[in-house]
Protein backbone atom coordinates (compact mmCIF):
# COMPACT_ATOMS: atom_id res chain seq x y z
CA UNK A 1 -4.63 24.40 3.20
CA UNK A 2 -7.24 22.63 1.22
CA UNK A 3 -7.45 18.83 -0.05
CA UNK A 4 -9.32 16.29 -1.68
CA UNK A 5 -10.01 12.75 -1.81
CA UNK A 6 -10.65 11.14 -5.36
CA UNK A 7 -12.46 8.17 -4.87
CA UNK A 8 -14.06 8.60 -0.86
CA UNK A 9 -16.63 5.96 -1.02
CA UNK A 10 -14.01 3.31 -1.42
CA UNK A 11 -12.35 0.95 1.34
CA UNK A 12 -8.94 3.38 0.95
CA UNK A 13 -11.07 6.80 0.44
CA UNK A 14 -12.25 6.28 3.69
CA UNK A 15 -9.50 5.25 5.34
CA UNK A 16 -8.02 8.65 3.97
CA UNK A 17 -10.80 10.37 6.11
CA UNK A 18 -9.56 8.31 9.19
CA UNK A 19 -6.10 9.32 8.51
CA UNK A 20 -6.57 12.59 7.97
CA UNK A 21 -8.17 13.26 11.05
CA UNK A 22 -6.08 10.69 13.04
CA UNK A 23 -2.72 12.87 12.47
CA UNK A 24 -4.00 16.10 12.39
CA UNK A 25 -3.21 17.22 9.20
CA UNK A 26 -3.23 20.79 8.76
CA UNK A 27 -6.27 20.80 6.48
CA UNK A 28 -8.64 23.96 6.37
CA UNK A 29 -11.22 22.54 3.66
CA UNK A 30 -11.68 18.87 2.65
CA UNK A 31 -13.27 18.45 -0.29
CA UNK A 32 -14.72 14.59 -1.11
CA UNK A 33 -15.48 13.49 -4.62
CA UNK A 34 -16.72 10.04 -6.29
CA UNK A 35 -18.66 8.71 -9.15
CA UNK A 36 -21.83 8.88 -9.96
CA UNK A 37 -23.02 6.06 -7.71
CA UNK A 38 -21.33 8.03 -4.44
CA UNK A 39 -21.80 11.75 -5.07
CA UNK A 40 -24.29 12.93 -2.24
CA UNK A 41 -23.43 10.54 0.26
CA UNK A 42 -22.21 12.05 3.30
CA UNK A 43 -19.05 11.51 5.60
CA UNK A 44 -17.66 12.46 8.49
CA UNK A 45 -14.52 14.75 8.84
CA UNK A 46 -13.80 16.66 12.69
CA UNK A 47 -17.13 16.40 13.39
CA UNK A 48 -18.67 17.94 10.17
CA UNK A 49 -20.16 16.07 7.53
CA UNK A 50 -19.16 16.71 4.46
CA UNK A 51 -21.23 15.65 0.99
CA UNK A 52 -19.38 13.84 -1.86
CA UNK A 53 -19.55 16.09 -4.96
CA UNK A 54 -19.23 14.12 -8.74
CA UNK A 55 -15.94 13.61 -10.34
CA UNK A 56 -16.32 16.13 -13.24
CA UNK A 57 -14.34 17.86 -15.82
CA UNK A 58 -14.34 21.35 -14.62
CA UNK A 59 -12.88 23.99 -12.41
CA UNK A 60 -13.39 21.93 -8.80
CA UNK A 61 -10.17 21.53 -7.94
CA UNK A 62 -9.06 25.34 -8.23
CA UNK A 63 -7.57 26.40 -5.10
CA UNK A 64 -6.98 22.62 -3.74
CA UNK A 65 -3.19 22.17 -2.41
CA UNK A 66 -3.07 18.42 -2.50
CA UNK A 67 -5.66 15.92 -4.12
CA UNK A 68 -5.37 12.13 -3.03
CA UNK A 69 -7.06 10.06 -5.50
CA UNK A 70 -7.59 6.48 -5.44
CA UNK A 71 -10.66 5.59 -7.82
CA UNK A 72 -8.73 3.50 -10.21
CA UNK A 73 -5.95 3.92 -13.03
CA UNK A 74 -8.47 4.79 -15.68
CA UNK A 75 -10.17 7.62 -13.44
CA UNK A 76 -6.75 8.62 -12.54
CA UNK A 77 -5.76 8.87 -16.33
CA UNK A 78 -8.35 10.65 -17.45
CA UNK A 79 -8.89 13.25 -14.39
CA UNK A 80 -5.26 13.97 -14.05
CA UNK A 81 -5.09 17.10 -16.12
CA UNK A 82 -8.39 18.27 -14.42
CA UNK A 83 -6.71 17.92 -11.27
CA UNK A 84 -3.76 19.33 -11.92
CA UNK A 85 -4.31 22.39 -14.06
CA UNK A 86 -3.89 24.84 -11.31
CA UNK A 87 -1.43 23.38 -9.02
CA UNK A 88 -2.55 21.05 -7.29
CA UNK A 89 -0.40 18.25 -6.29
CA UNK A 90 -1.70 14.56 -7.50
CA UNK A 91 -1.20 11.88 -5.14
CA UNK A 92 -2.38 8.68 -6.45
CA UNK A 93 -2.82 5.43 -5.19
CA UNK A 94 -3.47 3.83 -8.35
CA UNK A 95 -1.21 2.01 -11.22
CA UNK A 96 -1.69 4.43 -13.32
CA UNK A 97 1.62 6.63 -13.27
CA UNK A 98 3.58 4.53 -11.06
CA UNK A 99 7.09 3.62 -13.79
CA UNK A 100 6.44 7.05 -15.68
CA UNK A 101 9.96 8.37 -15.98
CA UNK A 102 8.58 12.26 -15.14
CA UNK A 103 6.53 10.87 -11.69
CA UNK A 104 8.10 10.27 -8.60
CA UNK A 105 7.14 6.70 -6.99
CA UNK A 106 7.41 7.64 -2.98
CA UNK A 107 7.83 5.83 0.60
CA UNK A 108 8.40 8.14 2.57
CA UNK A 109 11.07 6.10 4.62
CA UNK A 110 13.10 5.01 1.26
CA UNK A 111 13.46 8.16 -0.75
CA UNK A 112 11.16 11.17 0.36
CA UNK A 113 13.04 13.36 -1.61
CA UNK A 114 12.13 12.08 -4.93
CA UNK A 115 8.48 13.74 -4.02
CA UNK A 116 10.03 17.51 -4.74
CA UNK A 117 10.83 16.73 -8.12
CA UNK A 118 7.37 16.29 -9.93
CA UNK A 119 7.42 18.03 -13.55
CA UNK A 120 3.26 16.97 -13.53
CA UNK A 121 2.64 17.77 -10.12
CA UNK A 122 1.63 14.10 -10.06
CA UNK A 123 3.35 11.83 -7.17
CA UNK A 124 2.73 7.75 -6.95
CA UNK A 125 1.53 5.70 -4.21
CA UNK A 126 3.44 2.27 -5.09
CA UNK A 127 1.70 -1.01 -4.41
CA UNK A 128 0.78 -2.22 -1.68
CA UNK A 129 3.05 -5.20 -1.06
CA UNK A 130 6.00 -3.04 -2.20
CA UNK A 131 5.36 -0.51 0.27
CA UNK A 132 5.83 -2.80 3.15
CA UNK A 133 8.31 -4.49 1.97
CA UNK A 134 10.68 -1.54 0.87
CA UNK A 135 10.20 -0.04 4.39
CA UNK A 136 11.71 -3.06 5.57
CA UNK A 137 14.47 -3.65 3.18
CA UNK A 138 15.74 0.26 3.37
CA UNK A 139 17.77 -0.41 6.57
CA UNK A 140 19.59 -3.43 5.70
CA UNK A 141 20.10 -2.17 2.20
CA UNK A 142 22.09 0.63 4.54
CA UNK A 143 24.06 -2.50 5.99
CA UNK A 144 24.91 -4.01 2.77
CA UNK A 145 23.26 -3.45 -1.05
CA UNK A 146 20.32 -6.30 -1.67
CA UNK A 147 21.25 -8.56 -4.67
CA UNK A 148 18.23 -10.54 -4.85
CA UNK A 149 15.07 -10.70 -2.90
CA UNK A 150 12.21 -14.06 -3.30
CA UNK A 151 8.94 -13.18 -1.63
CA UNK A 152 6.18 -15.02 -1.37
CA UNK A 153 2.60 -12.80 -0.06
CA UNK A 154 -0.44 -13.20 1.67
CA UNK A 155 -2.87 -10.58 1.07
CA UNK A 156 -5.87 -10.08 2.78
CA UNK A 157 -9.39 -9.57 1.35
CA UNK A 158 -8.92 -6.13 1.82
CA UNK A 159 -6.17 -5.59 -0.90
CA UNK A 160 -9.27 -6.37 -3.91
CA UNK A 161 -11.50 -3.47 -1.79
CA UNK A 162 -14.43 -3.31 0.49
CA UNK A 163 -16.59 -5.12 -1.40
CA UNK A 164 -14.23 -7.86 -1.15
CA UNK A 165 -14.00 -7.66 1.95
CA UNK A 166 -17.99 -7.47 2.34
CA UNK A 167 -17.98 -11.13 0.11
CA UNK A 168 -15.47 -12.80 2.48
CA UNK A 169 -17.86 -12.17 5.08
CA UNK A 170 -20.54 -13.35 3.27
CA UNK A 171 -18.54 -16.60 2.10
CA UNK A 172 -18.53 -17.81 5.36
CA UNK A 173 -22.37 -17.12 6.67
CA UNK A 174 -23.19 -18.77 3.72
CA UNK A 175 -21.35 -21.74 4.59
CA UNK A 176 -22.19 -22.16 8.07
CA UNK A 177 -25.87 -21.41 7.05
CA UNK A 178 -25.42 -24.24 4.18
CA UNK A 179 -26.27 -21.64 1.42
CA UNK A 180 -24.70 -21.45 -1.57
CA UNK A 181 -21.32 -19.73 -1.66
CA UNK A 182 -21.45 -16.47 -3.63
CA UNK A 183 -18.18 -16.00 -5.46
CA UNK A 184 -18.09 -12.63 -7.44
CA UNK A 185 -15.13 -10.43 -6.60
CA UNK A 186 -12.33 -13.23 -7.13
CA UNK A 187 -12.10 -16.18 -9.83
CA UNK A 188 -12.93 -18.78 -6.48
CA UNK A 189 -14.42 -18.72 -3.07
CA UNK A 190 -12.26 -17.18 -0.83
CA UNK A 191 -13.41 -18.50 2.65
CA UNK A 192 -11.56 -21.66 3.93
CA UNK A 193 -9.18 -21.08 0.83
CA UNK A 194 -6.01 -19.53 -0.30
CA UNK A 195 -5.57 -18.50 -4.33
CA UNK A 196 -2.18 -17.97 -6.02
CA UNK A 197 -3.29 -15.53 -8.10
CA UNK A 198 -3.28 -11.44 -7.81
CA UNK A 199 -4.11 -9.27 -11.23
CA UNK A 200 -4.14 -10.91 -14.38
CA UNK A 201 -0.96 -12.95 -15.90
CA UNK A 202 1.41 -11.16 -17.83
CA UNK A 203 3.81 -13.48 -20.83
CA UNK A 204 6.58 -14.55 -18.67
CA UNK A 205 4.02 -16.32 -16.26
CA UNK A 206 4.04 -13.29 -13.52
CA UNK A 207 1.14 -11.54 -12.73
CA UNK A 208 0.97 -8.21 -13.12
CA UNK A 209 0.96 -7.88 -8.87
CA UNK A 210 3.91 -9.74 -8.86
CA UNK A 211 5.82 -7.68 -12.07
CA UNK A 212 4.43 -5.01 -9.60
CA UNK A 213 7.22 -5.52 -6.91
CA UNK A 214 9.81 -6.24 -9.08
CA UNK A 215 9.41 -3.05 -11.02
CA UNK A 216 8.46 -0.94 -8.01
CA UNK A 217 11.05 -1.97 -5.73
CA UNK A 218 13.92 -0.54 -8.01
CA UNK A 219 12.57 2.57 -8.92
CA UNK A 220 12.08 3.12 -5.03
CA UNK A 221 15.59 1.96 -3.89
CA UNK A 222 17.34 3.51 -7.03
CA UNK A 223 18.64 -0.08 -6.97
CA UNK A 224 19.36 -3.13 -9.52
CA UNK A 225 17.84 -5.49 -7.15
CA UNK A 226 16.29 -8.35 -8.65
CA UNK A 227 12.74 -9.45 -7.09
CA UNK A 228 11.06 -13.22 -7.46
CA UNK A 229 7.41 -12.43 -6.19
CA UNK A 230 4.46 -15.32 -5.48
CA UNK A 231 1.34 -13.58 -4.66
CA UNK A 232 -0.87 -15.19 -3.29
CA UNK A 233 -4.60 -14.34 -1.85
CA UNK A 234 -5.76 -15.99 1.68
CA UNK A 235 -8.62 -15.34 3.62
CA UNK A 236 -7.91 -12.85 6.85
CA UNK A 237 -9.80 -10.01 6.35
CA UNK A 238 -7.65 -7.05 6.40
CA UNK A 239 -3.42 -6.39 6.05
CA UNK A 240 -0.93 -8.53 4.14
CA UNK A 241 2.07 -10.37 5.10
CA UNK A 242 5.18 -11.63 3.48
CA UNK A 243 7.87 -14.11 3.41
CA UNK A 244 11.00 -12.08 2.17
CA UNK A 245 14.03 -14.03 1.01
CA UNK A 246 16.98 -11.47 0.79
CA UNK A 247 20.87 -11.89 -0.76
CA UNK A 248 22.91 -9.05 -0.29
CA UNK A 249 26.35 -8.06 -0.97
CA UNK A 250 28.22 -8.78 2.24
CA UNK A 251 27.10 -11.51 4.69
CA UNK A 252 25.17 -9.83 7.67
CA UNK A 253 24.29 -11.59 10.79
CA UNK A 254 20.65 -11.88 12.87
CA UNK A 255 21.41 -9.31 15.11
CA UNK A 256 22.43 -6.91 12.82
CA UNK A 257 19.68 -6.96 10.99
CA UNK A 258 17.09 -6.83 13.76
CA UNK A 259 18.72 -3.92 15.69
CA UNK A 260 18.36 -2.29 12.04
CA UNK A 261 15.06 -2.93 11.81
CA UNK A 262 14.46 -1.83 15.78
CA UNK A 263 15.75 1.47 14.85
CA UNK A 264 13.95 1.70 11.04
CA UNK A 265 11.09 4.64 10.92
CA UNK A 266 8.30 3.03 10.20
CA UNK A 267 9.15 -0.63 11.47
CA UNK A 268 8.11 -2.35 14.76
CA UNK A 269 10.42 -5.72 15.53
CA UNK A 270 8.20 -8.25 17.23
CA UNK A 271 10.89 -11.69 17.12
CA UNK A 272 10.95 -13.86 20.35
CA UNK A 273 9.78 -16.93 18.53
CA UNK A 274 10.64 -18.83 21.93
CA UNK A 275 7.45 -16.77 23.62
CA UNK A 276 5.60 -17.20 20.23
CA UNK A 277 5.83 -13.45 19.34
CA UNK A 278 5.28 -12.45 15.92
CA UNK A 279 3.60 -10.55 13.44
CA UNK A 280 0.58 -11.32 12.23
CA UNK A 281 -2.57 -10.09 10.63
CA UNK A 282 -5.10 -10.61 13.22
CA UNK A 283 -3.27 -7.72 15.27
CA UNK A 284 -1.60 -5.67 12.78
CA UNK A 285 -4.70 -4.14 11.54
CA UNK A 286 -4.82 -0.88 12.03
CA UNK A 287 -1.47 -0.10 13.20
CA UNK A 288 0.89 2.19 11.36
CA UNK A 289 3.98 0.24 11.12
CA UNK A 290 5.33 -2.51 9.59
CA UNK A 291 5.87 -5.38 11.60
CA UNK A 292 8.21 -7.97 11.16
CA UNK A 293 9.73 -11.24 13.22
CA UNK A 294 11.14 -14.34 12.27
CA UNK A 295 14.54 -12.78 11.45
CA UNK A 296 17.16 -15.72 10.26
CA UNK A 297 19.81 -16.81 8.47
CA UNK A 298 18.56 -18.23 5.08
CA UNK A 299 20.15 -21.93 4.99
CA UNK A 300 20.28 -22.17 1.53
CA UNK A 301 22.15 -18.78 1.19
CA UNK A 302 25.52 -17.83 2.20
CA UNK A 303 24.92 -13.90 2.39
CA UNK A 304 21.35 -14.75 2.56
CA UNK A 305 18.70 -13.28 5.47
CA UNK A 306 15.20 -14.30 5.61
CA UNK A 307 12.31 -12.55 7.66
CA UNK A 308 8.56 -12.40 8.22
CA UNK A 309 6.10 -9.28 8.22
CA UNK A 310 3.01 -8.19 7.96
CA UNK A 311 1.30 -4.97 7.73
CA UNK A 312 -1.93 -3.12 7.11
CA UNK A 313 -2.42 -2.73 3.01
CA UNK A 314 -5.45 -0.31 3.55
CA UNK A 315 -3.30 1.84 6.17
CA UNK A 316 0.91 1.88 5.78
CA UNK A 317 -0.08 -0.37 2.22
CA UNK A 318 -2.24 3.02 0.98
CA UNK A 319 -3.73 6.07 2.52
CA UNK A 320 -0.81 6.21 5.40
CA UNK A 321 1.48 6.61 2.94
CA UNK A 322 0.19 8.83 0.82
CA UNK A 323 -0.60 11.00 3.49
CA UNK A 324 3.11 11.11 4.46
CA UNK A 325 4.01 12.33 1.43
CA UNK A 326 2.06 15.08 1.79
CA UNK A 327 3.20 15.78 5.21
CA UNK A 328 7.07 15.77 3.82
CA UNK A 329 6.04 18.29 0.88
CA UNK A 330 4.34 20.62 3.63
CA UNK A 331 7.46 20.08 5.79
CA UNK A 332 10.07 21.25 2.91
């Protein structure tokens, strides 16, 4: 078995090394490849360090089983034939391919199956707020089919990259230090802040994050659900949470739902609101799962459920997924 990763430098490249070695994955040779301004750095991979070759236009990725690429949609556009052209299997973390009719759009614990049919050898990693919530919705849509869903995010720094991440950090030094606040990697200081804006707007008044989940979530679920999205930035540092609003078909009550969710692959249930347990991003980060808590009825809903998760974008939101999709393809 050998792989690449498209893209290693970045916050989710390298969090595909982690992974990687983290669940064993039966990898002979990893091969690591970036742009210009990475190629000759130097990672670590089970105890070996392994030197980040340029992203070129040649014969590189002859013999490679599976590539995971996350540089960008425009890298992933214009490399995907180079990838490709000998069989190797595309997965990619970017927008690029995700609502092409011919390439799968995978969670593993919603519809694995869609990743064996792949006319372009090309699979998609879907968004990162639509991964965690999908995960989440699969087991009550197995209790009753999801009508409408309204949710409102809070993504972490980590969702715009490490860089971002890096400027967050710097934000607030430069505030307690009384320095001027350097503000590069979002349209306002992030620190002490929250911004209700994610990708650029779209005509109906949606960004394009938010047009994101709608789009995603029904391709995924092989569903007409209809999705309301409000994304908004805030200032942890790293995974994202969500307030999901869902309507579904047949009335469902609280317990239901969570022993669902207890059962869900993928899903951890932390809801005892009387002991002040629930998820949040301070201790989510780094886990695998999703977690969610504050299971209800919705009051302004008669069939209506609302809940409360959060979950690490760079991990479950990225790289963990992708890598489960290739794990499935291996397994079958």
């Amino acid at each position: 078995m050998k792989a690449a990763i498209v893209g290693a430098s970045g916050a989710v490249g390298q969090e595909f090394i982690k992974v990687l070695e983290e669940r064993d994955f039966p990898v002979d040779e990893l091969l690591l490849f970036g742009s210009a301004r990475s190629a000759g750095r130097k990672y670590r991979f089970r105890g070996k360090d392994i030197e980040v070759r340029l992203l070129q236009h040649n014969d590189d990725f002859k013999g490679v089983d599976i590539a995971f690429t996350s540089a960008g949609a425009g890298t992933s556009r214009e490399f995907a034939e180079t990838i490709t052209k000998f069989g190797t299997v595309m997965i990619d973390n970017s927008s690029a391919f995700r609502m092409d009719a011919d390439v799968p759009l995978v969670v593993p614990e919603c519809n694995a199956g869609d990743a064996l049919l792949r006319p372009r050898n090309i699979i998609a990693n879907p968004n990162c707020t639509t991964i965690m919530m999908v995960v989440v919705l699969q087991p009550i849509e197995r209790l009753s089919h999801i009508r409408r869903i309204h949710v409102a995010s809070y993504q972490s720094a980590s969702g715009a990259g490490a860089q971002a991440m890096a400027e967050l950090e710097q934000q607030y030094r430069e505030i307690v230090e009384g320095k001027p606040v350097t503000v590069d990697k979002f349209a306002y200081q992030l620190a002490y802040n929250v911004i209700p804006q994610i990708d650029v707007f779209t005509d109906n008044g949606y960004t394009k994050e938010e047009m994101k989940m709608f789009n995603e979530t029904r391709k995924i679920l092989h569903s007409d659900v209809r999705c309301s999205a409000m994304c908004v930035r805030i200032s942890a540092l790293r995974s994202h949470s969500e307030a999901v609003w869902i309507e579904t078909e047949e009335p469902l009550d609280v317990k239901q739902v969570q022993d669902a969710l207890a059962a869900a692959p993928g899903v951890t249930l932390l809801d005892n609101p009387a002991d002040k347990q629930y998820p949040m991003p301070l201790f989510t980060g780094g886990k695998d799962d999703v977690y969610v808590g504050r299971v209800r009825k919705d009051l302004a809903c008669e069939n209506g459920i609302t809940l409360w998760l959060s979950g690490d974008q760079i991990k479950k939101g990225a790289a963990l997924n992708a890598v489960q999709i290739a794990e499935y393809i291996i397994n079958h």
